[in-house]
Structure formats: structure tokens, C-alpha cells
C-alpha atoms as a PDB file:
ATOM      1  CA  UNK A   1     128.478  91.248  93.371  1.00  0.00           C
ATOM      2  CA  UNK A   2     128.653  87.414  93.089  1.00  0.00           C
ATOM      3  CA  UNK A   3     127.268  85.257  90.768  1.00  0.00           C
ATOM      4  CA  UNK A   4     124.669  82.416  92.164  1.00  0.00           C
ATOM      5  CA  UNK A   5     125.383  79.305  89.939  1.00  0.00           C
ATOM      6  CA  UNK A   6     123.520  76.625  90.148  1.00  0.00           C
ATOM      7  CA  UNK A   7     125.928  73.330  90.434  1.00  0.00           C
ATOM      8  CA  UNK A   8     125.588  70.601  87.644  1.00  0.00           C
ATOM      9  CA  UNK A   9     125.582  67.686  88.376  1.00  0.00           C
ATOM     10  CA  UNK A  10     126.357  65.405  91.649  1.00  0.00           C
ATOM     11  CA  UNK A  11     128.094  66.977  94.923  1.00  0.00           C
ATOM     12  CA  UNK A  12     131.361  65.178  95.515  1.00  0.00           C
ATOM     13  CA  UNK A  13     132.369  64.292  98.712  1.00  0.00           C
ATOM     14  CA  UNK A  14     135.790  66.743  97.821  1.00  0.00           C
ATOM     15  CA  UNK A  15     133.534  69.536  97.920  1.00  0.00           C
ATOM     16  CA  UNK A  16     134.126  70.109  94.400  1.00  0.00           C
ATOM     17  CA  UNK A  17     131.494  71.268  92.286  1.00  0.00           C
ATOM     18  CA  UNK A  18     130.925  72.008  88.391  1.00  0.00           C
ATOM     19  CA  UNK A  19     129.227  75.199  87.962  1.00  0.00           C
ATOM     20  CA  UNK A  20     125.754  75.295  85.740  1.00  0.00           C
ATOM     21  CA  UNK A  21     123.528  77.395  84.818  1.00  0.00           C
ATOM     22  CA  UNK A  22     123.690  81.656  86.478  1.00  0.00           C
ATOM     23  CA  UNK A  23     120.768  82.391  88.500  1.00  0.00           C
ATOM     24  CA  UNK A  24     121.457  86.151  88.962  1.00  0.00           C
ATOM     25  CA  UNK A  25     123.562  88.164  91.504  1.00  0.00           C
ATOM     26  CA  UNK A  26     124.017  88.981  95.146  1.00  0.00           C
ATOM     27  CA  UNK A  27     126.010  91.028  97.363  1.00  0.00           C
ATOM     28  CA  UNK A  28     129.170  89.661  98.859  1.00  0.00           C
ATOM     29  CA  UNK A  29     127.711  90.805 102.178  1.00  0.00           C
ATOM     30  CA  UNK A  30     124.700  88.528 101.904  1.00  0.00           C
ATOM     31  CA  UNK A  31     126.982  85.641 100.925  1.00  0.00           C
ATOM     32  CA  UNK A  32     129.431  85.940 103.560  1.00  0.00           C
ATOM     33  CA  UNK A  33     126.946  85.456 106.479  1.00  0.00           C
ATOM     34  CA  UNK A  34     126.655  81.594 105.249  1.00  0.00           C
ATOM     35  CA  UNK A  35     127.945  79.038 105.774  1.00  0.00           C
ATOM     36  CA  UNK A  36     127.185  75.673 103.544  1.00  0.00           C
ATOM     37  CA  UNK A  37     123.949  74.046 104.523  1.00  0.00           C
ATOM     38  CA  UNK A  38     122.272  77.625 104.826  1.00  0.00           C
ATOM     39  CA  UNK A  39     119.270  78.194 102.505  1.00  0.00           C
ATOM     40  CA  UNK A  40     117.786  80.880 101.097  1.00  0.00           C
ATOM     41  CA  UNK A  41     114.997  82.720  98.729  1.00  0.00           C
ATOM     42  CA  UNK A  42     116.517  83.708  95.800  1.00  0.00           C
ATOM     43  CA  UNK A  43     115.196  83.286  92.030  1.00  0.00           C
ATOM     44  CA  UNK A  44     111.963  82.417  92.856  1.00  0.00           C
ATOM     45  CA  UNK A  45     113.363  79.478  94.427  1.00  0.00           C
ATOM     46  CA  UNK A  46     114.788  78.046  97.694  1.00  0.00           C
ATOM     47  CA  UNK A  47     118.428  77.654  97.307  1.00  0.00           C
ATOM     48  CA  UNK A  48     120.975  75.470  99.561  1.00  0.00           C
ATOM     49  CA  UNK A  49     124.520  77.759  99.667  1.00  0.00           C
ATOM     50  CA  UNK A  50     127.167  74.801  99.044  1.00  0.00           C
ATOM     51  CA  UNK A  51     130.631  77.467  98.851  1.00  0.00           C
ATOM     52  CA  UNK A  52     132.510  79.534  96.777  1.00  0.00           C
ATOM     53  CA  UNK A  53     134.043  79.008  93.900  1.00  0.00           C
ATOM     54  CA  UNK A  54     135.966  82.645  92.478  1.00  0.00           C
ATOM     55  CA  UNK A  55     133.459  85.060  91.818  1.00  0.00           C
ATOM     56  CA  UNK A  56     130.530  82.245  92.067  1.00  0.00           C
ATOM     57  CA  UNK A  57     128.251  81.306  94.815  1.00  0.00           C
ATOM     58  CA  UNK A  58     127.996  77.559  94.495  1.00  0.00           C
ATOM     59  CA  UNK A  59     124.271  76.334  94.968  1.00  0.00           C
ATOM     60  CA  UNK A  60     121.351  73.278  94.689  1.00  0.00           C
ATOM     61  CA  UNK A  61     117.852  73.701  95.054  1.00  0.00           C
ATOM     62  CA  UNK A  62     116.596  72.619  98.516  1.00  0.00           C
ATOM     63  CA  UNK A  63     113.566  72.149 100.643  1.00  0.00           C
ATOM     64  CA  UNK A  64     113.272  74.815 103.844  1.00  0.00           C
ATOM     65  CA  UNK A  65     110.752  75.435 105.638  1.00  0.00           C
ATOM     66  CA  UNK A  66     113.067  78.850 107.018  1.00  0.00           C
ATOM     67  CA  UNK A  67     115.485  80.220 104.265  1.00  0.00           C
ATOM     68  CA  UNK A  68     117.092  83.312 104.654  1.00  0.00           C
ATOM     69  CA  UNK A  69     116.271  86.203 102.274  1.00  0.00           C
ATOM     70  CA  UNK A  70     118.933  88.357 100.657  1.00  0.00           C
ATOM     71  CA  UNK A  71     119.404  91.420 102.062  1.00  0.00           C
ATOM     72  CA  UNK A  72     121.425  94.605 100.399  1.00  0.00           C
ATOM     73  CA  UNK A  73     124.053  97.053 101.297  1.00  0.00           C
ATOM     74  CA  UNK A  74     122.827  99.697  98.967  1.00  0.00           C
ATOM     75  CA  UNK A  75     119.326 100.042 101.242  1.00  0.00           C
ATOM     76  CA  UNK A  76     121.573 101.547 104.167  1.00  0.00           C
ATOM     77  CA  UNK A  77     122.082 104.595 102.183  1.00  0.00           C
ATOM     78  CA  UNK A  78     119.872 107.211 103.666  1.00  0.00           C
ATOM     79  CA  UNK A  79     117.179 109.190 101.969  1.00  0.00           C
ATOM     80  CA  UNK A  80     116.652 113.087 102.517  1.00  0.00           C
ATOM     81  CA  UNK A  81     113.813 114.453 103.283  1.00  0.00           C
ATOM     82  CA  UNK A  82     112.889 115.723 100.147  1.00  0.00           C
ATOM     83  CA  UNK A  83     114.331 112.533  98.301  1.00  0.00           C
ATOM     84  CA  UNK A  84     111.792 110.633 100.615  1.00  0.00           C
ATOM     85  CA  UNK A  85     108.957 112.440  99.823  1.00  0.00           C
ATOM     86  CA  UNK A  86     109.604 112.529  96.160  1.00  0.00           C
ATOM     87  CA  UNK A  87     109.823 108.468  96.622  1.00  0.00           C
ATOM     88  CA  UNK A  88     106.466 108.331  98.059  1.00  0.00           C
ATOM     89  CA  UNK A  89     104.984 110.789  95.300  1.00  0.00           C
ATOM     90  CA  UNK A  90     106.059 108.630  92.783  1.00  0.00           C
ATOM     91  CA  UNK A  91     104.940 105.407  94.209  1.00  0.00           C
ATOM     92  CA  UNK A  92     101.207 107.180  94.700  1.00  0.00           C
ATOM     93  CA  UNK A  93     101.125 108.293  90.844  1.00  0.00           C
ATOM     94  CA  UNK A  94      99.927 105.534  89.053  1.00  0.00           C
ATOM     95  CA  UNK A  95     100.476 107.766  85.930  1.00  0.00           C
ATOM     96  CA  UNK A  96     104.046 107.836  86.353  1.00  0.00           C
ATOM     97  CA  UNK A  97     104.553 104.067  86.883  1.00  0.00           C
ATOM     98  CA  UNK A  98     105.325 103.543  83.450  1.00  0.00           C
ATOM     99  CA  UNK A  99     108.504 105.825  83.714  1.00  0.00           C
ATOM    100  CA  UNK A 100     109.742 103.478  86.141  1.00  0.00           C
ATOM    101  CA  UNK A 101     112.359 100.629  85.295  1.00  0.00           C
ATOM    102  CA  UNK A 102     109.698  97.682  83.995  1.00  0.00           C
ATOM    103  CA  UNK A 103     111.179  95.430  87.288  1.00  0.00           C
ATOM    104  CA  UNK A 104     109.690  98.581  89.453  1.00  0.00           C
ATOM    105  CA  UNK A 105     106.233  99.201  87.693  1.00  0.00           C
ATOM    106  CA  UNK A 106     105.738  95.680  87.696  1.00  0.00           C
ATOM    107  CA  UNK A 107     106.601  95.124  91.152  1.00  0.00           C
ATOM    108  CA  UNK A 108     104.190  98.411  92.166  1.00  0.00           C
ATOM    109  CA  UNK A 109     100.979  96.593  89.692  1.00  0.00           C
ATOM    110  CA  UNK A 110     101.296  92.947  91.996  1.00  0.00           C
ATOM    111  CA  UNK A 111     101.690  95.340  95.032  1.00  0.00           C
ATOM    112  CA  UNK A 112      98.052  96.769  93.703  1.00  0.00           C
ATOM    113  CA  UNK A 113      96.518  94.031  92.953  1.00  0.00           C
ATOM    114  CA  UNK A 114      97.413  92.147  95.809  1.00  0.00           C
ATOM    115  CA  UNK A 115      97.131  94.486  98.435  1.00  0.00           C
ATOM    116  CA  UNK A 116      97.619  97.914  98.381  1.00  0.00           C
ATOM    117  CA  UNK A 117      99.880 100.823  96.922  1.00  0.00           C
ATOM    118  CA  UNK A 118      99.570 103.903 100.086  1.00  0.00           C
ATOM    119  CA  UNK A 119      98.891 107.472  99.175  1.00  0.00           C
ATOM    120  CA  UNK A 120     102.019 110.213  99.585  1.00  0.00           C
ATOM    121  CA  UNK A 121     100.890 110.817 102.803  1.00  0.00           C
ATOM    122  CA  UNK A 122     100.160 106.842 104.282  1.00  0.00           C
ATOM    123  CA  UNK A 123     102.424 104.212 105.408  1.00  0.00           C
ATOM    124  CA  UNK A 124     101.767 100.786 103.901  1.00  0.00           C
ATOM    125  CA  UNK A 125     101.253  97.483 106.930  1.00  0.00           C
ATOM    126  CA  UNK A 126     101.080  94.349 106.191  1.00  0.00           C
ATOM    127  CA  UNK A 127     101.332  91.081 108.298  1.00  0.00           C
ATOM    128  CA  UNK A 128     101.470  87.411 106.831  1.00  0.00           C
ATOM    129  CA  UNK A 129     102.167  83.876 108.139  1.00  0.00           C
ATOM    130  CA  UNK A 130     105.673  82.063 107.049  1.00  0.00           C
ATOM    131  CA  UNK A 131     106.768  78.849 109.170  1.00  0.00           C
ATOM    132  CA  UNK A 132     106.988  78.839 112.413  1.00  0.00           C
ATOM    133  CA  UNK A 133     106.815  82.881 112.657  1.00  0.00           C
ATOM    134  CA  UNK A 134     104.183  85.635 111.967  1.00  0.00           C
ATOM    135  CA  UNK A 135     105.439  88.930 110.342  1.00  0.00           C
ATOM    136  CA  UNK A 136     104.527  92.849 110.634  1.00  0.00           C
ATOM    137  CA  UNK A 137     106.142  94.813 107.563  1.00  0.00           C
ATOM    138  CA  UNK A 138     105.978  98.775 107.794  1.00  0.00           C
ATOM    139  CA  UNK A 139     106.421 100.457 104.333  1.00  0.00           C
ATOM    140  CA  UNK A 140     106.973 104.048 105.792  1.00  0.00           C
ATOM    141  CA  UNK A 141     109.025 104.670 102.387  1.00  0.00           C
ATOM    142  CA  UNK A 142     111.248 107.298 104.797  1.00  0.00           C
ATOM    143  CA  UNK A 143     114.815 106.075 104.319  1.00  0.00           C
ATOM    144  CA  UNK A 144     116.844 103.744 106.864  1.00  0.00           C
ATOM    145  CA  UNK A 145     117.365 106.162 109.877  1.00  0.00           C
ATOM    146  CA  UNK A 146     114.102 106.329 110.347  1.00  0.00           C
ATOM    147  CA  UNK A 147     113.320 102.993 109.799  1.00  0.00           C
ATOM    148  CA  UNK A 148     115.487 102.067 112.296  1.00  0.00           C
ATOM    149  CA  UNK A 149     114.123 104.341 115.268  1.00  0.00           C
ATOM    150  CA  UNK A 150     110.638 102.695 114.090  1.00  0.00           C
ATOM    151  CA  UNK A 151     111.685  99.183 114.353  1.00  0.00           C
ATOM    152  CA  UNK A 152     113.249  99.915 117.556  1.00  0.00           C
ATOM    153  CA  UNK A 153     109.903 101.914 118.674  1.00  0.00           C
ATOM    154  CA  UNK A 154     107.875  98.576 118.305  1.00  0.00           C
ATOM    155  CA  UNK A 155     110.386  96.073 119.940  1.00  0.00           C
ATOM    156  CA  UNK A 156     110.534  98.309 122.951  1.00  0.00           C
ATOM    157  CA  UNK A 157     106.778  98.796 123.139  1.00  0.00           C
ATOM    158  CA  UNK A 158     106.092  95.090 122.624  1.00  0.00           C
ATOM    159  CA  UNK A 159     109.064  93.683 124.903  1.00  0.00           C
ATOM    160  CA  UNK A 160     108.664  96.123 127.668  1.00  0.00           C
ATOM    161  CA  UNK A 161     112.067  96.745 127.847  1.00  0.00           C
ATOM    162  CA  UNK A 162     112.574  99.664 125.485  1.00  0.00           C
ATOM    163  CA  UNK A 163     115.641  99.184 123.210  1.00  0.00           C
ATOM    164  CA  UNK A 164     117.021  96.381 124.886  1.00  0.00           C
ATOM    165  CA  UNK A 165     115.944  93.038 123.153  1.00  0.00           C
ATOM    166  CA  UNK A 166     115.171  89.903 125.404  1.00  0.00           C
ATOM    167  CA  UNK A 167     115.571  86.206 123.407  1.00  0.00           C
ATOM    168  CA  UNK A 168     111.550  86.306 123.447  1.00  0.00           C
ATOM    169  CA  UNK A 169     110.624  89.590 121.844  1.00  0.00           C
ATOM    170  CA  UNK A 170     110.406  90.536 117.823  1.00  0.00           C
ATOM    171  CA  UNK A 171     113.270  90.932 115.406  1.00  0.00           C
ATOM    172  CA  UNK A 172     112.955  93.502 112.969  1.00  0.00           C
ATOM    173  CA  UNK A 173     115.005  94.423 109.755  1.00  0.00           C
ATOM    174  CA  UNK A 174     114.827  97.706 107.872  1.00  0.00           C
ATOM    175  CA  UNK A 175     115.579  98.789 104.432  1.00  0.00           C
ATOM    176  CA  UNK A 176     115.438 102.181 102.383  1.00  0.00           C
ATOM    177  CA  UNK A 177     111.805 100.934 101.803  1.00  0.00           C
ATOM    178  CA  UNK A 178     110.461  99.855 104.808  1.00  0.00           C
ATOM    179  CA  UNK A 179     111.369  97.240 107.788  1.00  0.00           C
ATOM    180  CA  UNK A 180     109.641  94.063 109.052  1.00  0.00           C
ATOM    181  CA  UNK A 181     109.434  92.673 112.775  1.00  0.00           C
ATOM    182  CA  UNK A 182     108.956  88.492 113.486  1.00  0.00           C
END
């Protein structure tokens, strides 16, 4: 993990920076797919990356009307089955929301009151505006594998081309949780 630190003070034209205040942490993995000049959603805010600095991700805020999104190594980890299933239990018991971490239940009572929280046996689909693009996100809650073969189920059924991808068609992205196609 590396720390995102927002710089004090001034850029100088060395590429120096002094390191202020510690925003949180990210994956290596996300960091090392940017270069400076890249933004991204982090924080609640929209973040320019400006380098590295040790174990420090170097930042200012910025104005982007596209900014990348952190993504995280530990969401390729497949589910079982039965881990699945248990996931999407949980998530359906209100009840047991409040055994959660607070970050979790918190997350699950916007979900609610925003939109929707599915049942053990639904899948959660949502689709929203953001820049230039419009967005499908599938909340099967199944594990990555299967995330996967959906995401490439939908490309190939919208492109026409099955799995192979033509510069027109959607993107999609998947996670433990669910996956999202632009």
C-alpha cells in the first residue's frame, strides 16, 4: 500500500515536492498505471497524480471531467460458491448489517436509500451518466470468474463480435462485487 499525500505548497519546476497532509491508501498496482498529469477519484475528491516520493503518492487537487477510479488487487480473489451465497445473504439481512464493519453497514444504508439493496436471490443494475460516457453496473455479488464471463457476455452481445472487442463497443471492469460496462 502507498500513502496518497497531498503536496504543500507550490510545485517546483525540479519536480520536487513537500509532502502535506495523508489522504488514505492505495495499492501499488493502481499507482503504477499513472503517469503524472493522470487524475483520479479518491477521498471524495479529484486528485492530479504528480510522482512518487518513497512510500508516498505525491498529489494536488484538480479539475477532470474523466478521472480514473482506484481499482484493487484483493477483488481478483475468487469467491466459492458457498462463500458467494453467504455474501449475498448477508447483504439481504438488514438485521445483520450492524455486525458489519461501520464503513460496510454504512455503505449498504446509502445503497438503500438511494437505490436499492437486492434480495439473496436478485442481481442489483444500475446505469448513470458521468462525462462523456453512460454506465451499466451489474452487482451479481458472485465472485470475479463469473463476473468476468458476464462482462464478456454483454460486450459480445452488444458488439456483435462475441469476445473480440472492436474500438467502438463497451468496456467493462469487474470486481468480487460486481462489474460495470461504458
Amino acid at each position: 500500500m502507498l500513502r496518497v499525500r497531498l503536496a504543500r505548497g507550490a510545485l517546483k519546476k525540479s519536480g520536487a515536492v513537500a509532502g502535506g497532509r495523508v489522504l488514505g491508501e492505495v495499492e501499488e498496482y493502481f499507482i503504477e498505471q499513472l503517469t503524472p498529469g493522470d487524475t483520479f477519484v479518491f477521498a471524495g475528491e479529484v486528485l492530479r497524480f504528480e510522482g512518487l516520493r518513497e512510500m508516498d503518492a505525491i498529489v494536488t487537487r484538480a479539475h477532470a471531467a474523466d478521472p480514473k477510479v482506484p481499482a484493487y488487487e484483493g477483488g481478483k480473489f475468487p469467491l466459492s460458491t458457498y462463500l458467494a451465497d453467504r455474501v449475498r445473504r448477508m447483504l439481504a439481512e438488514r438485521g445483520a448489517w450492524a455486525k458489519l464493519p461501520d464503513q460496510v453497514s454504512d455503505w449498504l444504508r446509502l445503497q438503500a436509500d438511494f437505490s436499492v439493496v437486492p434480495s439473496a436471490e436478485e442481481m442489483l443494475i444500475e446505469t448513470f451518466p458521468r462525462g462523456q460516457r453512460h454506465y451499466l453496473v451489474c452487482y451479481p455479488f458472485e465472485g470475479r470468474l463469473a463476473h468476468q464471463s458476464l462482462g464478456m457476455l454483454l460486450r459480445g452481445g452488444w458488439s456483435g463480435q462475441g469476445p473480440r472487442r472492436p474500438a467502438s463497443s463497451p468496456t467493462s471492469t469487474r470486481s468480487q462485487s460486481g462489474g460495470s460496462t461504458t
